[in-house]
Structure formats: structure tokens, C-alpha cells
Protein backbone atom coordinates (compact mmCIF):
# COMPACT_ATOMS: atom_id res chain seq x y z
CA UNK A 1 20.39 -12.51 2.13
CA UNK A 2 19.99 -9.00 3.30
CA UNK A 3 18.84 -7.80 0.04
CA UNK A 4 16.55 -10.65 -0.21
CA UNK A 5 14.65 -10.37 3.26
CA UNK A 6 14.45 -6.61 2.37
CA UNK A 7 12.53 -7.30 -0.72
CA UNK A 8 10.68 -9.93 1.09
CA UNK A 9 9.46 -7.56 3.94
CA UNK A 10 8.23 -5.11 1.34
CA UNK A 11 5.62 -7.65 -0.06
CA UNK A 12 4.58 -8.91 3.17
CA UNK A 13 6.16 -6.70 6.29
CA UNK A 14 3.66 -8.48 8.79
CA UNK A 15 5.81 -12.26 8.04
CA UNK A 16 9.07 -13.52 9.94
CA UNK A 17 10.83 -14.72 6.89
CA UNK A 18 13.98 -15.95 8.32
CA UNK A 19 11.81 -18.25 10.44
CA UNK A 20 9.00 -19.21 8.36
CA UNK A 21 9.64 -22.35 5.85
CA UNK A 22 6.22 -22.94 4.36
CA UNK A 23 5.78 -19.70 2.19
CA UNK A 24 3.60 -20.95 -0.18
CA UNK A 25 2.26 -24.34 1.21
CA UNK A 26 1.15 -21.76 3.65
CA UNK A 27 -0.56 -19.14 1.72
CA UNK A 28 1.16 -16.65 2.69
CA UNK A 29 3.07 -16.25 -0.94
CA UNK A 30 0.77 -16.18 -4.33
CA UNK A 31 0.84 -16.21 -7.69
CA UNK A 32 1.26 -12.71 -7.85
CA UNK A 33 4.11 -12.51 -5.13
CA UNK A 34 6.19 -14.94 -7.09
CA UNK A 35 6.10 -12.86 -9.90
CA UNK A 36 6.55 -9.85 -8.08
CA UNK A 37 9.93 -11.78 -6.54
CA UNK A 38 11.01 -13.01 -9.85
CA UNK A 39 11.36 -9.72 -10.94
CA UNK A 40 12.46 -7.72 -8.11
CA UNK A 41 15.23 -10.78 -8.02
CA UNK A 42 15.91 -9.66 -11.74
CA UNK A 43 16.38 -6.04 -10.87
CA UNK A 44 18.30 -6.82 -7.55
CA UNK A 45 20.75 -9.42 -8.61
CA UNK A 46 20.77 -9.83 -12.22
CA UNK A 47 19.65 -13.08 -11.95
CA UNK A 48 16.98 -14.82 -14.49
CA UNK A 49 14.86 -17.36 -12.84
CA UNK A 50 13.86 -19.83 -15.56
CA UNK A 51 10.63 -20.86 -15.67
CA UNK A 52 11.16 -24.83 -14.51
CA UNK A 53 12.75 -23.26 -11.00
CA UNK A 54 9.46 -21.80 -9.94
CA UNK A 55 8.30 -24.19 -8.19
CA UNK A 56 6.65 -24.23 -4.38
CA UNK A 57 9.83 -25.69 -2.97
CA UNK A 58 11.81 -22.64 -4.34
CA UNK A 59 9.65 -20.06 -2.93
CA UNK A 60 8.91 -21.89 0.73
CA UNK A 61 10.96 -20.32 2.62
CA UNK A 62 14.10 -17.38 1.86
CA UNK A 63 17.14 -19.64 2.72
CA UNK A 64 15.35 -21.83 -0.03
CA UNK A 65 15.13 -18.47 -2.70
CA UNK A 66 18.74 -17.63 -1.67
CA UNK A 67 20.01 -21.02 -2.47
CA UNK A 68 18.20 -20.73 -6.09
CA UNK A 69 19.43 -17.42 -6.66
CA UNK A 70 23.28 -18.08 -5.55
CA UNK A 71 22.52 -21.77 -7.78
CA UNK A 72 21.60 -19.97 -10.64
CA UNK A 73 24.38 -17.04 -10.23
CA UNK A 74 27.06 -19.60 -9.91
CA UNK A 75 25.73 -20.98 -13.34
């Protein structure tokens, strides 16, 4: 999770993202931030996020984007 609020921070240093759940229903998370995550997640922890798992829900919060990341890892 460390690795993942670290890479978090750098996109948007000014968010709490262990508290905040509504990433994207929020606004504070766009189009270009997801893809920005998808591949710093790549590069990070060799994990391929297929298209079908971006969705909002994924990306809401980082306990949400850890779960899809271990989910897919354990694959």
C-alpha cells in the first residue's frame, strides 16, 4: 500500500488518500490520472490492468486500487 499511496501523492500531493473514498465520483481523479496510474501500477508492480477493471469503482478510493492490484496479482 506504501508503494501505492506514494505514487498516488505524486499525482495529487494536496489529497488524503487513505481517507478519501470518492476519487473519481469526486473529481479529483481523471481520465488522464487513470492512465497515468495504470501505468505507473505497470512499472511498480508488474501488474497489467485489463481494460474491463477500469472502472470508477476501481479507482475511488486506494484500498479499492490495492484490492484490484493484489486481485489481479493473485491471478
Amino acid at each position: 500500500m506504501e508503494k501505492l499511496l506514494k505514487i498516488l501523492n505524486d499525482l495529487h500531493p494536496e489529497v488524503d488518500f487513505e481517507a478519501n473514498e470518492s476519487l473519481v465520483d469526486d473529481g479529483i481523479l481523471d481520465s488522464l490520472d487513470i492512465v497515468s496510474l495504470v501505468t505507473e501500477i505497470y512499472a511498480e508492480f508488474d501488474v497489467t490492468i485489463p481494460a474491463e477493471e477500469i472502472v470508477p469503482e476501481n479507482f475511488n478510493s486506494a484500498k479499492a486500487l490495492m484490492a484490484l492490484i493484489t486481485k489481479i496479482d493473485e491471478e
